[in-house]
C-alpha atoms as a PDB file:
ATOM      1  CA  UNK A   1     157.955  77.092 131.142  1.00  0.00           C
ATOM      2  CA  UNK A   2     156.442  79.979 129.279  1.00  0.00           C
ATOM      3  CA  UNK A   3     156.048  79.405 125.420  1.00  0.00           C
ATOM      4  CA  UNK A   4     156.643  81.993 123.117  1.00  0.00           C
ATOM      5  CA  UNK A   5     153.101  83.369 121.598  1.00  0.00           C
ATOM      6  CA  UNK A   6     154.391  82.509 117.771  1.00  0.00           C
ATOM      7  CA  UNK A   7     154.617  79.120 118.688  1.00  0.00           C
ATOM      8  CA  UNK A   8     151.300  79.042 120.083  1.00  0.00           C
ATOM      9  CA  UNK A   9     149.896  80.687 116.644  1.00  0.00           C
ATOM     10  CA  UNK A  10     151.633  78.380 114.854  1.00  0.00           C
ATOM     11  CA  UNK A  11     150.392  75.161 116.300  1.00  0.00           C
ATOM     12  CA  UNK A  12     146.606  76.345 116.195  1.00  0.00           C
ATOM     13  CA  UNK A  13     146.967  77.265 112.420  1.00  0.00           C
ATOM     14  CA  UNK A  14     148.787  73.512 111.692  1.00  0.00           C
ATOM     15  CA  UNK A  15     145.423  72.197 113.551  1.00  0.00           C
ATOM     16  CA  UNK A  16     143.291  74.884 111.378  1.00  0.00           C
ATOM     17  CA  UNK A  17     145.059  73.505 108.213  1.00  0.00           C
ATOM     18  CA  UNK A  18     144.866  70.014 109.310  1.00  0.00           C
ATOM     19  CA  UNK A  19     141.185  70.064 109.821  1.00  0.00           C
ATOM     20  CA  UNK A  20     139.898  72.152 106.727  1.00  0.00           C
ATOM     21  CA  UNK A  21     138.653  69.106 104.047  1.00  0.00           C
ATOM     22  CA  UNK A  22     138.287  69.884 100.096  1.00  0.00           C
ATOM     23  CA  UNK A  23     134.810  71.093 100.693  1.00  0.00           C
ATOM     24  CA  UNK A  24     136.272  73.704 102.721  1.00  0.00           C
ATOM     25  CA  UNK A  25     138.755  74.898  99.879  1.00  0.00           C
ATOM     26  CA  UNK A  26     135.649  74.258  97.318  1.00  0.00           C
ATOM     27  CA  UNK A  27     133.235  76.254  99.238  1.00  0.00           C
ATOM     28  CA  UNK A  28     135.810  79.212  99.748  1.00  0.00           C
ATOM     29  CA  UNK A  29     136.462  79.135  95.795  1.00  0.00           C
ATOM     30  CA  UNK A  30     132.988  78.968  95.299  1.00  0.00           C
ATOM     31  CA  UNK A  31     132.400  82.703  96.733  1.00  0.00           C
ATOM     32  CA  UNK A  32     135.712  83.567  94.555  1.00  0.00           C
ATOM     33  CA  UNK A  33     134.925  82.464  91.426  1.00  0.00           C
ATOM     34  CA  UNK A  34     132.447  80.708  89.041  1.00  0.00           C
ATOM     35  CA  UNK A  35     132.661  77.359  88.458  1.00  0.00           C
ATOM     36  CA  UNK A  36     132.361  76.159  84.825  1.00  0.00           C
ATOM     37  CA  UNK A  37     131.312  72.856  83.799  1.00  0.00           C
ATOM     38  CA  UNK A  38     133.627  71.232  81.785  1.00  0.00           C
ATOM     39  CA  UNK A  39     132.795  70.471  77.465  1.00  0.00           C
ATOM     40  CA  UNK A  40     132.041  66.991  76.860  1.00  0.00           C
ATOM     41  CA  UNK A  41     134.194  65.666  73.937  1.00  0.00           C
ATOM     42  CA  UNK A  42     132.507  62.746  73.006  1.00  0.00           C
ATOM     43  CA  UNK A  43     132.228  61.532  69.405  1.00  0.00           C
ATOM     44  CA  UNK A  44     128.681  61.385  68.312  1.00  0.00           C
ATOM     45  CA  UNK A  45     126.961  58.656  66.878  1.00  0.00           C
ATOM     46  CA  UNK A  46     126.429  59.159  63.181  1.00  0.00           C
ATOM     47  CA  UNK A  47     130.569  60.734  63.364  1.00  0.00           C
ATOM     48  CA  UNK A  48     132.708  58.292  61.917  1.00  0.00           C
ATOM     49  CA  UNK A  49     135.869  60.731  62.334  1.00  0.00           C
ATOM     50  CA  UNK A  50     136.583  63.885  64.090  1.00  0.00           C
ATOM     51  CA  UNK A  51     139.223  65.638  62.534  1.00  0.00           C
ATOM     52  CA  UNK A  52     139.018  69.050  64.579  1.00  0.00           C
ATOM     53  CA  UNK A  53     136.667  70.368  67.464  1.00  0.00           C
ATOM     54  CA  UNK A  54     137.535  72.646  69.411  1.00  0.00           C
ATOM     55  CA  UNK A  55     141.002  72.568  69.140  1.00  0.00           C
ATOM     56  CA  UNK A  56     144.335  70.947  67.531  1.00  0.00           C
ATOM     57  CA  UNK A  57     143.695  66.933  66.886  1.00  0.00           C
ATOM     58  CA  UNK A  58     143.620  64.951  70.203  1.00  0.00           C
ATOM     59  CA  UNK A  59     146.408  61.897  70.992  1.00  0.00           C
ATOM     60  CA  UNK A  60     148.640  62.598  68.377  1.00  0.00           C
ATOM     61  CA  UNK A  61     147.070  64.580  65.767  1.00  0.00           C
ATOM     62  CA  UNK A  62     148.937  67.219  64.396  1.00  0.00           C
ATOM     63  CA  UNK A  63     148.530  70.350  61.673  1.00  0.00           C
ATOM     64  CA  UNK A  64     151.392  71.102  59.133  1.00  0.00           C
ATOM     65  CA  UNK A  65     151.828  73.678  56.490  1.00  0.00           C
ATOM     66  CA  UNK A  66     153.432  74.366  53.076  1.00  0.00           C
ATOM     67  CA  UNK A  67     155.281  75.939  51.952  1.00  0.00           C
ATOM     68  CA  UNK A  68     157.605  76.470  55.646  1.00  0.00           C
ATOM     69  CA  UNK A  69     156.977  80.655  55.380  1.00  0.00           C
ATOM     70  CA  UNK A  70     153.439  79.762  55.108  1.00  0.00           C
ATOM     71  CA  UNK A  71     151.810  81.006  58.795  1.00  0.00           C
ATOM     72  CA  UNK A  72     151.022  77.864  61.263  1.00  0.00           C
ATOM     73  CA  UNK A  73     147.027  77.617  61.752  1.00  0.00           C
ATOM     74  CA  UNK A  74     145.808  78.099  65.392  1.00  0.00           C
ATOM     75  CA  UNK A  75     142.306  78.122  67.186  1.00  0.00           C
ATOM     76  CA  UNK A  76     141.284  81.823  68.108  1.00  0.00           C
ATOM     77  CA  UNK A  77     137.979  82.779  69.359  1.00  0.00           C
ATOM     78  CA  UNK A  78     139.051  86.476  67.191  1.00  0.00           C
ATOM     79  CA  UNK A  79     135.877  85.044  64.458  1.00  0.00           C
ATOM     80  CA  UNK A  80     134.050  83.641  67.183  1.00  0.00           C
ATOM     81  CA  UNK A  81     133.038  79.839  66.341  1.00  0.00           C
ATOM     82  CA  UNK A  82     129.836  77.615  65.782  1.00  0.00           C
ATOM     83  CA  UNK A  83     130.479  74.842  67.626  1.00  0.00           C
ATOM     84  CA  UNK A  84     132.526  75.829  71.442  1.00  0.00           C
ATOM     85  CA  UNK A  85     134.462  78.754  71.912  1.00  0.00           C
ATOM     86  CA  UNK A  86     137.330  78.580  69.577  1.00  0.00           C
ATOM     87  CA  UNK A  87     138.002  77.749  65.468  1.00  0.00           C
ATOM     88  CA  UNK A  88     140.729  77.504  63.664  1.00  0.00           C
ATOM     89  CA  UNK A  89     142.480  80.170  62.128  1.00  0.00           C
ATOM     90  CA  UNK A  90     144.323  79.478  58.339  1.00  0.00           C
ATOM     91  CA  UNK A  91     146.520  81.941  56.549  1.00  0.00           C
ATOM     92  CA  UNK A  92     147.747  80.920  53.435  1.00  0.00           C
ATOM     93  CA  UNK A  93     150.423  82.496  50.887  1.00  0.00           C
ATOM     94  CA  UNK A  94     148.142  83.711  47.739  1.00  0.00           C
ATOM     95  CA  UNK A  95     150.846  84.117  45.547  1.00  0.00           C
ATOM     96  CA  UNK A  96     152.125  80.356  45.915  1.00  0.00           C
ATOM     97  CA  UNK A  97     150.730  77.156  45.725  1.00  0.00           C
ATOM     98  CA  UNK A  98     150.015  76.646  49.993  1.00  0.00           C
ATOM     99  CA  UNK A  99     148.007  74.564  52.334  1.00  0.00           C
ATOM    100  CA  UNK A 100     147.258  73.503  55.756  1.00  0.00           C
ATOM    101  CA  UNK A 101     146.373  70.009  56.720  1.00  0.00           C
ATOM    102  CA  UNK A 102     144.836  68.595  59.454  1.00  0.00           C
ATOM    103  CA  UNK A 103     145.601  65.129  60.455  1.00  0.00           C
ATOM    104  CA  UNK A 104     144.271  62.806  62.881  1.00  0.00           C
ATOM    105  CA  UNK A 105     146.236  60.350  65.220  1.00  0.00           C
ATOM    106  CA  UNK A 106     146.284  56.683  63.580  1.00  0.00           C
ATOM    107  CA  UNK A 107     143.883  56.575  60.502  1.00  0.00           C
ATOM    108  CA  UNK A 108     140.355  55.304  59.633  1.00  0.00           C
ATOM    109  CA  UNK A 109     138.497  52.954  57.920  1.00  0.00           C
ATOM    110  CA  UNK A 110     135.621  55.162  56.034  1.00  0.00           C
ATOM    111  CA  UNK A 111     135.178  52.412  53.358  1.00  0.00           C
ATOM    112  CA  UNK A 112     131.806  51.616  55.279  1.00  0.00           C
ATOM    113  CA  UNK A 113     130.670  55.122  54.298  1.00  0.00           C
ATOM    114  CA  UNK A 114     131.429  55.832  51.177  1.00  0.00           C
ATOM    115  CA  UNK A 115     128.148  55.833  49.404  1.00  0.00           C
ATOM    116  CA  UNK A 116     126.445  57.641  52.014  1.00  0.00           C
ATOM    117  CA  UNK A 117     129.170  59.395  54.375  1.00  0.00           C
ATOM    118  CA  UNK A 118     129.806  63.252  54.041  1.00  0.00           C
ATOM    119  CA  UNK A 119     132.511  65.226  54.950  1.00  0.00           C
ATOM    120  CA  UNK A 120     130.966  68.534  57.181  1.00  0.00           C
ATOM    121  CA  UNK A 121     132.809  71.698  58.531  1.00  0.00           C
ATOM    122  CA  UNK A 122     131.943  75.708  59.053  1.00  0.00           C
ATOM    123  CA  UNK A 123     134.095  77.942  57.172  1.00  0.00           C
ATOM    124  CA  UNK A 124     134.157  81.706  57.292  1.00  0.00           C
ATOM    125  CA  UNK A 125     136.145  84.395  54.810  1.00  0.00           C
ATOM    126  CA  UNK A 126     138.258  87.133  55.900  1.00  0.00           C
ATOM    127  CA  UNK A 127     136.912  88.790  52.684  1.00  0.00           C
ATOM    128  CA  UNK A 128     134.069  86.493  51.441  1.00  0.00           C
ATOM    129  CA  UNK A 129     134.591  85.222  47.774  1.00  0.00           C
ATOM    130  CA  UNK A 130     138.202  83.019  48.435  1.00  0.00           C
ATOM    131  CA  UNK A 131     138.537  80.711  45.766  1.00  0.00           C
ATOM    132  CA  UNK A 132     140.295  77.172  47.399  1.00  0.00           C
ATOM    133  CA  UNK A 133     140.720  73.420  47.097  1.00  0.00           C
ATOM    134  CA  UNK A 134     139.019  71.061  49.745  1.00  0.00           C
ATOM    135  CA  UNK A 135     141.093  67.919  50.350  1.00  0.00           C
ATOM    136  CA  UNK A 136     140.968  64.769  51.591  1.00  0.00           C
ATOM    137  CA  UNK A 137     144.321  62.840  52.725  1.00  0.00           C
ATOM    138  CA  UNK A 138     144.797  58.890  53.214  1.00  0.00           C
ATOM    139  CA  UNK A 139     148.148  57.569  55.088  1.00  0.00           C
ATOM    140  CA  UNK A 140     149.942  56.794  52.438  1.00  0.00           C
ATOM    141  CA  UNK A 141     150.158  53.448  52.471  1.00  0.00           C
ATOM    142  CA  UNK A 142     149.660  52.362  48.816  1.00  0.00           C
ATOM    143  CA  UNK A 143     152.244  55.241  48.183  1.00  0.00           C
ATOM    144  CA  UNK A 144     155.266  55.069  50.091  1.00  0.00           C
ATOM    145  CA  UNK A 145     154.598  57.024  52.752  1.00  0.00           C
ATOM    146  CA  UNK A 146     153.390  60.023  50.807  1.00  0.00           C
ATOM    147  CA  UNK A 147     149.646  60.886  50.953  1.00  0.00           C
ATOM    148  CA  UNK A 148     147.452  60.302  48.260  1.00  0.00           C
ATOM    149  CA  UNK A 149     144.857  63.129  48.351  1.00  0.00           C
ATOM    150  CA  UNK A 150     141.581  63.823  46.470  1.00  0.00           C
ATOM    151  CA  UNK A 151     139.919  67.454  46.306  1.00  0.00           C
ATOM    152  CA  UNK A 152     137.499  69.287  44.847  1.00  0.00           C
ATOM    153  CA  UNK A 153     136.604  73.192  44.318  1.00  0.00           C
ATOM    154  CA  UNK A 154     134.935  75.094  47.087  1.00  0.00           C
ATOM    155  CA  UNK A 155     133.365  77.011  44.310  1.00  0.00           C
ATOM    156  CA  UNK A 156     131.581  73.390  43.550  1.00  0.00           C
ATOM    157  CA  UNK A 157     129.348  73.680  46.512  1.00  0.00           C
ATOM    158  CA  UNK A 158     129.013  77.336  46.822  1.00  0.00           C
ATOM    159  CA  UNK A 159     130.527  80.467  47.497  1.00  0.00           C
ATOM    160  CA  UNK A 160     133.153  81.109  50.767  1.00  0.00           C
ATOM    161  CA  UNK A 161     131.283  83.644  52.835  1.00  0.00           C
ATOM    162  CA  UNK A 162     132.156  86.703  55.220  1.00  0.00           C
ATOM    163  CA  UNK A 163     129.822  84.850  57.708  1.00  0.00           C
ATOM    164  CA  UNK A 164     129.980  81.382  59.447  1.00  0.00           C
ATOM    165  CA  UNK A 165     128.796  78.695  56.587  1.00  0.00           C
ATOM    166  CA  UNK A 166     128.377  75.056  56.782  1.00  0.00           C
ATOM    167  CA  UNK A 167     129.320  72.687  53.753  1.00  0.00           C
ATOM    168  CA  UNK A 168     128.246  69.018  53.625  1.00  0.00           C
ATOM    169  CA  UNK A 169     129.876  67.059  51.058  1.00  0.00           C
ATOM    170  CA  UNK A 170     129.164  63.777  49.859  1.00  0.00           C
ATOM    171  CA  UNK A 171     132.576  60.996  50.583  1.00  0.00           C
ATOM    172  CA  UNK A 172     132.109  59.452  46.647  1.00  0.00           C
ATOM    173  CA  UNK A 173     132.208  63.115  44.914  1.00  0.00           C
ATOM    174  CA  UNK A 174     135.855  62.858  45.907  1.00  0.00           C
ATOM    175  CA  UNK A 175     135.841  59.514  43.650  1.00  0.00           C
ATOM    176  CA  UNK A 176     137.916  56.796  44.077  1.00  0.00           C
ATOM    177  CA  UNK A 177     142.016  57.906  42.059  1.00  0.00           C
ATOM    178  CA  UNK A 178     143.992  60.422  44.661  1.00  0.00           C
ATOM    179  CA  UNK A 179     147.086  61.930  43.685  1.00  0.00           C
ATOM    180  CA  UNK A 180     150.523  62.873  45.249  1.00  0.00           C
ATOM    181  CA  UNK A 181     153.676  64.863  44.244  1.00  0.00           C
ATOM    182  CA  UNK A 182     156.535  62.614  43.387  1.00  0.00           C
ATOM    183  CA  UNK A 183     158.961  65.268  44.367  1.00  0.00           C
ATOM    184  CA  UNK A 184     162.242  62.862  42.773  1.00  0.00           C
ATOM    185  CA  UNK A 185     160.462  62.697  39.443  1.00  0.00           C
ATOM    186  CA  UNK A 186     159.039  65.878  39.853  1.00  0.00           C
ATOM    187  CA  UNK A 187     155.447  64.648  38.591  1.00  0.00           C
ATOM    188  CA  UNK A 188     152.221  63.590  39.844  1.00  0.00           C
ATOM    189  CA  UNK A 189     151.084  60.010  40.114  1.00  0.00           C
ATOM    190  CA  UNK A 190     147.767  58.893  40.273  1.00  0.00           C
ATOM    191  CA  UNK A 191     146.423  55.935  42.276  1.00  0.00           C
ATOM    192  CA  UNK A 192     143.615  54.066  44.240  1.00  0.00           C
ATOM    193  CA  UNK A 193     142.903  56.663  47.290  1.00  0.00           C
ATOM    194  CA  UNK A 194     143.324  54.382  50.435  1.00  0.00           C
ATOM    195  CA  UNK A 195     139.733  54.897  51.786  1.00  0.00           C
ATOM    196  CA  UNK A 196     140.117  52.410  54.262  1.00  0.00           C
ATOM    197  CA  UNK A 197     142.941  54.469  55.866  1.00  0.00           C
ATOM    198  CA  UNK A 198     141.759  57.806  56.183  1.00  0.00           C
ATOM    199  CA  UNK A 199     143.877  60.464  57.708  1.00  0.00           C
ATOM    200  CA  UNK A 200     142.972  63.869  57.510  1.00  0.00           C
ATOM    201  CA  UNK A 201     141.534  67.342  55.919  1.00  0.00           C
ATOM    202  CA  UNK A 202     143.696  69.695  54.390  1.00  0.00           C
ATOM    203  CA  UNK A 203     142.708  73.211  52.628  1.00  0.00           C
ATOM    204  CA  UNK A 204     144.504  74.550  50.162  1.00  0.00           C
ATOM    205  CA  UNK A 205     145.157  77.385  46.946  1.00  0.00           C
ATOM    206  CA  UNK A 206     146.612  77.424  43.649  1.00  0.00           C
ATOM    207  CA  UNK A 207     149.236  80.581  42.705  1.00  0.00           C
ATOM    208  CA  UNK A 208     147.442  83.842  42.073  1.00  0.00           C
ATOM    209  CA  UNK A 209     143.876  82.272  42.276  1.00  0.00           C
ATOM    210  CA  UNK A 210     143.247  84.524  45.476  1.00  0.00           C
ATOM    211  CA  UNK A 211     144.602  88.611  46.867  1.00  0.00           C
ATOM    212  CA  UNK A 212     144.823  87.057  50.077  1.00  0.00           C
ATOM    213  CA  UNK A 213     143.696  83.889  51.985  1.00  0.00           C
ATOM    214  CA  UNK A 214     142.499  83.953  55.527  1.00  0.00           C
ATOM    215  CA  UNK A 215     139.886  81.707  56.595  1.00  0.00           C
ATOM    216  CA  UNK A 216     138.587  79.946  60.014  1.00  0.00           C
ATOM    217  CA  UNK A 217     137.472  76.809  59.858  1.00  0.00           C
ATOM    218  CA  UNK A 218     135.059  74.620  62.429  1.00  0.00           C
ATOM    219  CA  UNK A 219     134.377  71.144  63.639  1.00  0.00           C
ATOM    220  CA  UNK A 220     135.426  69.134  60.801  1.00  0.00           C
ATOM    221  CA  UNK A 221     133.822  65.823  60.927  1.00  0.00           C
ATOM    222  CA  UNK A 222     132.565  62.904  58.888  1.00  0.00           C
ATOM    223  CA  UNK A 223     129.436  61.990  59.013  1.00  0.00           C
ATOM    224  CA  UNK A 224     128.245  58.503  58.520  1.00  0.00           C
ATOM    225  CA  UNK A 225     124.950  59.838  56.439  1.00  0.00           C
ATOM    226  CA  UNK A 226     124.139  62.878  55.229  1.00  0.00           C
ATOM    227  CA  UNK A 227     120.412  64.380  54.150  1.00  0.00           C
ATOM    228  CA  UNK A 228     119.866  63.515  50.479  1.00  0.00           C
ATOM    229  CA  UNK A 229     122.086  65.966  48.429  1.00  0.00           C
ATOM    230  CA  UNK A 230     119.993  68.854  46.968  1.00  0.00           C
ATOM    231  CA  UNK A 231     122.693  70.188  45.037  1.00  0.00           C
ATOM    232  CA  UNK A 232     122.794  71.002  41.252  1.00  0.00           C
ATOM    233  CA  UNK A 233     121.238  68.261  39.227  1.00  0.00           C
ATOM    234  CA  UNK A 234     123.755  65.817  37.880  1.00  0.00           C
ATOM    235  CA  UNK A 235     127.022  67.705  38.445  1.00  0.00           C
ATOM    236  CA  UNK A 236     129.901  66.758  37.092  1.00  0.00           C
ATOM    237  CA  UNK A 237     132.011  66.429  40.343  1.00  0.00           C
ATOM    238  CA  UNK A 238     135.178  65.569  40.220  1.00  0.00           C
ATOM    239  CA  UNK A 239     138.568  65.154  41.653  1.00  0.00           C
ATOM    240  CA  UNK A 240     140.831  68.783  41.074  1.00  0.00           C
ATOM    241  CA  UNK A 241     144.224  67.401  39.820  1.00  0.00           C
END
C-alpha cells in the first residue's frame, strides 16, 4: 500500500515536534529576541513599608481619588523615573479641594519607628513651584472606619521642582493628633493617629492654592532611620489641619 506523501510529512514533523525540548524553543528565541532579567522586588532592610515601587500597591493595595471627576493616577515612564522604569502620574483639580491616596494591602505597625523612621519619595512638577499637602493615612480603626490622617506642607521641606527631587521626612514631624471629615456632622474631629496601623500616602491641594497640579511621584517608602535631619533649626512643624 502506497501512503499518501502528506501523511508521510505529517508524521516526521509530529516526531520533529515531539523531540524539540525547551532549550530548543529557548535557544530559537534567543536569536529572536533579548532576554531581560527580571526586577527584583524585594523590600530592603532599613524599609519598614513600601507604599509604591514601580507600580500600583502589590496584594491588594489600591489608589483612590477625590473628588470622582478628579483624573485616576497611573505609572507612565512619560517623566521618566528614579527608581525602575515607571512613576506615578497625579493630576489633581486646582480649583477644588482634591487628592490621591495610595494605600497598601493590610496595614502596619510603624510605632517602632517613630522617633527615628522617615517617610522618603521622588517627586517632580509639571511646572515646578506646586504648592500641596503631604499626608499620612492610618486604617481607621480608632475612627469608624474613616482614616485619620496627618500632613504637613511641601513648602515645609522645600520647594516642588521641574526636575526629579527626593524628600525625607522625619515620622514624629507628623505628631501624634490626625484628623478626618465627619461628613454627617459636617466637621472635623481630631484624634490619636493610629501609628500602629499604618495604611498609606496620600497627596493632596487646597482650592485655588495652585493654576494647575500635575506631579509624578516615586518609590514611596518608610524608612526605619533616616540621616540626622539638617533642616531649618528648630522648626515649628506641624500637622496642616
Amino acid at each position: 500500500m502506497r501512503i499518501p506523501s502528506f501523511a508521510i510529512a505529517a508524521v516526521l514533523a509530529s516526531v520533529s515536534i515531539a523531540s524539540a525540548s525547551f532549550s530548543d524553543y529557548r535557544d530559537r528565541d534567543v536569536l529572536r529576541f533579548t532576554p531581560k532579567e527580571p526586577k527584583p522586588f524585594q523590600q530592603n532592610k532599613d524599609v519598614a513599608s513600601i507604599v509604591m515601587r514601580e507600580g500600583i500597591p502589590r496584594g491588594g493595595g489600591y489608589t483612590y481619588q477625590y473628588p470622582r471627576e478628579n483624573p485616576e493616577p497611573f505609572m507612565t515612564d512619560a517623566a521618566g523615573a528614579m527608581e525602575g522604569d515607571l512613576a506615578m502620574q497625579v493630576e489633581l483639580i486646582a480649583s477644588d479641594y482634591s487628592g490621591v491616596a495610595i494605600c497598601i494591602a493590610g496595614s502596619v505597625d510603624l510605632t517602632p519607628y517613630f522617633e527615628d523612621g522617615a517617610l522618603e519619595f521622588w517627586i517632580k512638577g509639571a511646572e515646578g513651584g506646586e504648592n500641596a499637602l503631604f499626608v499620612l493615612l492610618d486604617d481607621g480603626v480608632k475612627s469608624n472606619g474613616e482614616s485619620l490622617q496627618v500632613k504637613l506642607r511641601s513648602k515645609s521641606f522645600g520647594d516642588i521642582t521641574k526636575e526629579w527631587k527626593h524628600f525625607s521626612i522625619p515620622l514624629k514631624t507628623f505628631g501624634e493628633t490626625g484628623v478626618y471629615w465627619d461628613a454627617k456632622n459636617t466637621r472635623e474631629v481630631m484624634l490619636p493617629f493610629s501609628w500602629a496601623n499604618f495604611k498609606g500616602f496620600r497627596i493632596e491641594v487646597r482650592k485655588d492654592e495652585n493654576t494647575a497640579f500635575k506631579v509624578w511621584l516615586d518609590d514611596i517608602v518608610i524608612k526605619k532611620t533616616m540621616p540626622e535631619y539638617m533642616g531649618p533649626a528648630n522648626y515649628p512643624f506641624r500637622n496642616e489641619f
